[in-house]
N, C-alpha and C. Protein backbone atom coordinates (compact mmCIF):
# COMPACT_ATOMS: atom_id res chain seq x y z
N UNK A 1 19.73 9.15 -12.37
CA UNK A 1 18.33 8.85 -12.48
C UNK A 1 18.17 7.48 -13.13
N UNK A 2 17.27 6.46 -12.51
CA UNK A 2 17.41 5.41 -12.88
C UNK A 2 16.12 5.34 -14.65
N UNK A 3 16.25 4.28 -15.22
CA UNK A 3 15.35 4.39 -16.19
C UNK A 3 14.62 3.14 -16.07
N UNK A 4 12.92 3.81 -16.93
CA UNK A 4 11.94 2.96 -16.76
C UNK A 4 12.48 1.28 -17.08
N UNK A 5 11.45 0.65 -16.28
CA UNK A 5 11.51 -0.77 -16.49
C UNK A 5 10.51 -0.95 -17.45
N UNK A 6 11.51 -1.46 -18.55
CA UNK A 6 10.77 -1.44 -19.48
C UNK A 6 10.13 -3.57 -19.88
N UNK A 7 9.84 -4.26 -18.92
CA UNK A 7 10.12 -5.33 -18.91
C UNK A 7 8.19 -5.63 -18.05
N UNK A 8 7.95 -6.24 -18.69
CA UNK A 8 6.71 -6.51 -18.37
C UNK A 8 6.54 -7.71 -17.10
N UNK A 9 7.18 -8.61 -16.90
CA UNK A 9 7.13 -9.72 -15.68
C UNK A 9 7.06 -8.96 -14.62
N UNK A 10 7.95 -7.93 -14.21
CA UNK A 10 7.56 -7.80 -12.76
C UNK A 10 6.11 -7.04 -12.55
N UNK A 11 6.12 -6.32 -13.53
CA UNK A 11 4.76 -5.67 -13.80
C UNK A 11 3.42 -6.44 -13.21
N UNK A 12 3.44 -8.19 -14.03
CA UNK A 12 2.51 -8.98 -13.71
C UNK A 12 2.68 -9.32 -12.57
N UNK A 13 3.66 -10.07 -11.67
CA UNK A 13 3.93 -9.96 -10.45
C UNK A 13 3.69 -8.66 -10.08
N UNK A 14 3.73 -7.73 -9.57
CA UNK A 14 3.63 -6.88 -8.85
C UNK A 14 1.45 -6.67 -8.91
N UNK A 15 1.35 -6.98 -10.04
CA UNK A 15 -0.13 -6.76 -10.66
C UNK A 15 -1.15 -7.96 -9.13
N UNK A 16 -0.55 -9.36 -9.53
CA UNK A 16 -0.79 -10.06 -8.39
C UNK A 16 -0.82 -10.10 -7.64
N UNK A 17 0.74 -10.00 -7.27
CA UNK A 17 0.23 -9.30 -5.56
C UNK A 17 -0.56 -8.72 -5.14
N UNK A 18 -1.10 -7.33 -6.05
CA UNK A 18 -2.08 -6.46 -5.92
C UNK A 18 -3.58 -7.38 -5.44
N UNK A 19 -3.67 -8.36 -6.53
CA UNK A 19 -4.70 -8.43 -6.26
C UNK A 19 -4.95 -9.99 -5.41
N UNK A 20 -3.90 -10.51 -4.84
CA UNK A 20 -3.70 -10.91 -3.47
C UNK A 20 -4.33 -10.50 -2.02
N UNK A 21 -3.41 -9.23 -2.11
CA UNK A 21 -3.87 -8.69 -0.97
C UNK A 21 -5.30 -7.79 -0.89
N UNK A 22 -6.07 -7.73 -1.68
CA UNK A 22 -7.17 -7.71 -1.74
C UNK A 22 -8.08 -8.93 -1.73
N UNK A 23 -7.76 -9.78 -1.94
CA UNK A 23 -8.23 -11.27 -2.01
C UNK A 23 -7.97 -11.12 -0.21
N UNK A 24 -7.36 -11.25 0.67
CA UNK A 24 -6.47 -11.01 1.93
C UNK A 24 -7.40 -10.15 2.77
N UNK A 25 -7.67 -9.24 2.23
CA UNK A 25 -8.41 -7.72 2.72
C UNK A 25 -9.72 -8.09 2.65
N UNK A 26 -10.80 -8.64 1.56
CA UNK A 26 -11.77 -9.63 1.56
C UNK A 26 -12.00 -10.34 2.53
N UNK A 27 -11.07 -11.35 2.78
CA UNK A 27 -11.38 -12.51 3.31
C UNK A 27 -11.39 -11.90 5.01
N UNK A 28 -10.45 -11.32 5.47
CA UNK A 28 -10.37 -10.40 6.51
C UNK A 28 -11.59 -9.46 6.80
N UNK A 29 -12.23 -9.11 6.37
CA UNK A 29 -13.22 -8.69 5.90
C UNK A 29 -14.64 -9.26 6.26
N UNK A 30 -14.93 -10.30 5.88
CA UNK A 30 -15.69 -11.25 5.58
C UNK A 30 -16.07 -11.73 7.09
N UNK A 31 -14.49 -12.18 7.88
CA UNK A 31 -14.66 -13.53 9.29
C UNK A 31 -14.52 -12.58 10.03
N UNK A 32 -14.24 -11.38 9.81
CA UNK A 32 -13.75 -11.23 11.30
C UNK A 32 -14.55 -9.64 11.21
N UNK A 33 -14.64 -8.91 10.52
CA UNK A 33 -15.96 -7.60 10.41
C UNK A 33 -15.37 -6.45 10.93
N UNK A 34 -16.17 -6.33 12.32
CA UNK A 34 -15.79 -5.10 12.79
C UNK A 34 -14.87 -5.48 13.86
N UNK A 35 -13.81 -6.50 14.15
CA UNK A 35 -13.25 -6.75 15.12
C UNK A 35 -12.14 -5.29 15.46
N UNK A 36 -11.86 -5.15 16.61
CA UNK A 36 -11.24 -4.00 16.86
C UNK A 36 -10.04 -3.95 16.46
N UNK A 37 -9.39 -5.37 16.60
CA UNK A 37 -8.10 -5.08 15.83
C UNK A 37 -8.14 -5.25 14.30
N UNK A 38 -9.13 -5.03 13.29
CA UNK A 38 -9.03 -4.96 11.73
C UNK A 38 -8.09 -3.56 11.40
N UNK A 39 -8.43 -2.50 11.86
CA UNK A 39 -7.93 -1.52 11.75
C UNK A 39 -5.75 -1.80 11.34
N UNK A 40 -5.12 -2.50 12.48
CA UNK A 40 -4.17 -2.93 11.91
C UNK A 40 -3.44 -3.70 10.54
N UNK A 41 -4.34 -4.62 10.20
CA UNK A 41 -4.04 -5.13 8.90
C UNK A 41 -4.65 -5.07 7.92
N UNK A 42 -5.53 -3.70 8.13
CA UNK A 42 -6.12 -3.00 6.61
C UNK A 42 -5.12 -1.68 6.26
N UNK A 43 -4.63 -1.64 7.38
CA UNK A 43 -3.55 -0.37 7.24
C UNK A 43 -2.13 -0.73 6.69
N UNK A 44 -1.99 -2.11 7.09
CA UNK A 44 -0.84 -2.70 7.10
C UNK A 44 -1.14 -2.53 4.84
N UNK A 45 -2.09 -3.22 4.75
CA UNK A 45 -2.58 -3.88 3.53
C UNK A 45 -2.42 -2.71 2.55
N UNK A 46 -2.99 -1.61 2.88
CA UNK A 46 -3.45 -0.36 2.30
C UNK A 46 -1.98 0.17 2.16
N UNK A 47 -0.76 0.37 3.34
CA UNK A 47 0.94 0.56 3.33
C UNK A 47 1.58 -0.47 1.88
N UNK A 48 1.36 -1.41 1.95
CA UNK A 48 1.87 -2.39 1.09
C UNK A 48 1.61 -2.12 -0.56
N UNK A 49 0.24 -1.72 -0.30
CA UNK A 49 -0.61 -1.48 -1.93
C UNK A 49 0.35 -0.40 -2.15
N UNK A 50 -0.11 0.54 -1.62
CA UNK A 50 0.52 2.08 -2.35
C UNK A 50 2.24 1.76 -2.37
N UNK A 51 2.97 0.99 -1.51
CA UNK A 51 4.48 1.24 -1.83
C UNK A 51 4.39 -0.04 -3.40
N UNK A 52 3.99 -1.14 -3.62
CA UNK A 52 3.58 -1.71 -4.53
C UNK A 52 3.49 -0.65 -5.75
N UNK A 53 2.26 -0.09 -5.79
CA UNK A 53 1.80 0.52 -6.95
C UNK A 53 2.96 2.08 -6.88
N UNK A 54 3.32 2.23 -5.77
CA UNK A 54 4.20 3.69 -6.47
C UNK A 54 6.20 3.39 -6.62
N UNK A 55 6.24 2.18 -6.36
CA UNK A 55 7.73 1.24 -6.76
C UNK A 55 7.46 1.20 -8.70
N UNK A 56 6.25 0.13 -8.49
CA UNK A 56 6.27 -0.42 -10.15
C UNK A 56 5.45 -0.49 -10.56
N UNK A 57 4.51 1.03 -10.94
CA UNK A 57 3.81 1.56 -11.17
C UNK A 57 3.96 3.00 -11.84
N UNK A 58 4.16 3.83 -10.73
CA UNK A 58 4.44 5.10 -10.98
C UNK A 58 5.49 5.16 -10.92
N UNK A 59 6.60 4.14 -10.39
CA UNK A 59 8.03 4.35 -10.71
C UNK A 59 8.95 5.65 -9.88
N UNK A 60 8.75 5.67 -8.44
CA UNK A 60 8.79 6.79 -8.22
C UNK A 60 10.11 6.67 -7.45
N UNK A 61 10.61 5.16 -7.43
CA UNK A 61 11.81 4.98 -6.68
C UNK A 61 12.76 5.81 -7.82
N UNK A 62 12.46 5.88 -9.18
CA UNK A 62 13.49 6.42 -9.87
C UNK A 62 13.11 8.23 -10.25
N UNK A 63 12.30 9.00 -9.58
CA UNK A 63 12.19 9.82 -9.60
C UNK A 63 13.26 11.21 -8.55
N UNK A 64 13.09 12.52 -8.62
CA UNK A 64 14.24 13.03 -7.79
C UNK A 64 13.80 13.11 -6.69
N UNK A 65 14.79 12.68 -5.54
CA UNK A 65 14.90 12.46 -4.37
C UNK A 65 13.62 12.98 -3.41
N UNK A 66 13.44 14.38 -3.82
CA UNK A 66 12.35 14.87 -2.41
C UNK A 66 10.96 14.28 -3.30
N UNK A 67 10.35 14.34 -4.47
CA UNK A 67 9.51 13.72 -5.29
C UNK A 67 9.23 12.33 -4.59
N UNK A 68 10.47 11.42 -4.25
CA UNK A 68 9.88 10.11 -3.85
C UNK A 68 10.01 10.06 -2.62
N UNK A 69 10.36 10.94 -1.70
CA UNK A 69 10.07 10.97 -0.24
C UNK A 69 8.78 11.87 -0.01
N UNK A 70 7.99 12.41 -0.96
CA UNK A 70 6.71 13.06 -0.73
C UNK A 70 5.92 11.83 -1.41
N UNK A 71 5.90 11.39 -1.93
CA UNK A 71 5.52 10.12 -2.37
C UNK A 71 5.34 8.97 -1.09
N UNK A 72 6.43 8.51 -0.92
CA UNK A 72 6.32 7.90 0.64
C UNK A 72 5.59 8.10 2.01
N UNK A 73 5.88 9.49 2.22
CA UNK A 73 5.21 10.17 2.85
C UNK A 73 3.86 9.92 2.80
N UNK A 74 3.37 10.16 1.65
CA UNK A 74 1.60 10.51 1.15
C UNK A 74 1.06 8.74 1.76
N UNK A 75 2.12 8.28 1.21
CA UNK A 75 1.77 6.66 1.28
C UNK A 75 2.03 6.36 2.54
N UNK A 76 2.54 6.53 3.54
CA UNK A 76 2.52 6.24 4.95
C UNK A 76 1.60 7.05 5.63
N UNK A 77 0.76 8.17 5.48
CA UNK A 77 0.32 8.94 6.09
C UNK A 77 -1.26 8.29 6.11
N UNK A 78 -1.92 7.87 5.22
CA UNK A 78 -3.27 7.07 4.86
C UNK A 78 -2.91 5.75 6.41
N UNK A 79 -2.57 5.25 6.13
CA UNK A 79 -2.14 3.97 7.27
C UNK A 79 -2.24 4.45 8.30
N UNK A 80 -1.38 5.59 8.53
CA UNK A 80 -1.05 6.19 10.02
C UNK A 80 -2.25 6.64 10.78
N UNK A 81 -3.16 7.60 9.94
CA UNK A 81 -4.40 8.28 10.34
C UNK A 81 -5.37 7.43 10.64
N UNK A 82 -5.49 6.09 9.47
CA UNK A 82 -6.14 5.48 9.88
C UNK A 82 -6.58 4.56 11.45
N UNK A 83 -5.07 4.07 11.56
CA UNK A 83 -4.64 3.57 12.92
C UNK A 83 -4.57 4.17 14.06
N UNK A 84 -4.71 5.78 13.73
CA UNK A 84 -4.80 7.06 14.82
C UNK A 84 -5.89 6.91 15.15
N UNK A 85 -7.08 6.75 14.47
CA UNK A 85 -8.02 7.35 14.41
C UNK A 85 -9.28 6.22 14.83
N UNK A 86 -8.67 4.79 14.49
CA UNK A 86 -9.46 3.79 15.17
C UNK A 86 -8.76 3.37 16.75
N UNK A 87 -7.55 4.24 17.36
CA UNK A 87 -7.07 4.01 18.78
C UNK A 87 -7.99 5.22 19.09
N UNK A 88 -7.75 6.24 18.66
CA UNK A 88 -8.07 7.04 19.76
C UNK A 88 -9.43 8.13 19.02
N UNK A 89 -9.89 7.80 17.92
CA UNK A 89 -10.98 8.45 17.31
C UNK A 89 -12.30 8.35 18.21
N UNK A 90 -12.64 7.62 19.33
CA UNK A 90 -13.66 7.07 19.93
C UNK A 90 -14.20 8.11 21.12
C-alpha cells in the first residue's frame, strides 16, 4: 500500500490544472454553445477532472485494488453516459 503524499507542490499543480480546465470548459462554453460536438470535450474535461481529483486528491491510486477500480469506474461512467446520451438521447 502506497503512502500519502505528504508534499504539497503537486497538490498546487494538480489544484491548477483543475482550474485550467475549467477556464477551457468556459471558454468552450462561451464560442461555441450548443454546438453538437460540445458534448465530446466536456466529457473529455469532466474524465480528466475526476481522474485529477481522485489520483491527488482522494488518493485512490494508493487505495486496495477493487476500491480504485470502482473509483475509475464511477469516473468513466459520468463521461460515457454523457456522450451516450447526446449521440443517441434524441
Amino acid at each position: 500500500m502506497n503512502r500519502p503524499n505528504s508534499k504539497i507542490s503537486p497538490l498546487v499543480i494538480a489544484w491548477l490544472g483543475l482550474l485550467v480546465l475549467t477556464l477551457v470548459s468556459l471558454v468552450l462554453g462561451n464560442r461555441f454553445g450548443h454546438a453538437s460536438w460540445m458534448p465530446l470535450p466536456v466529457a473529455a474535461i469532466i474524465w480528466i477532472k475526476g481522474t485529477v481529483v481522485s489520483s491527488y486528491f482522494i488518493e485512490s491510486n494508493g487505495a486496495h485494488p477493487l476500491i480504485a477500480w470502482i473509483v475509475r469506474a464511477f469516473i468513466a461512467f459520468v463521461p460515457a453516459v454523457l456522450v451516450l446520451f447526446a449521440l443517441f438521447g434524441r
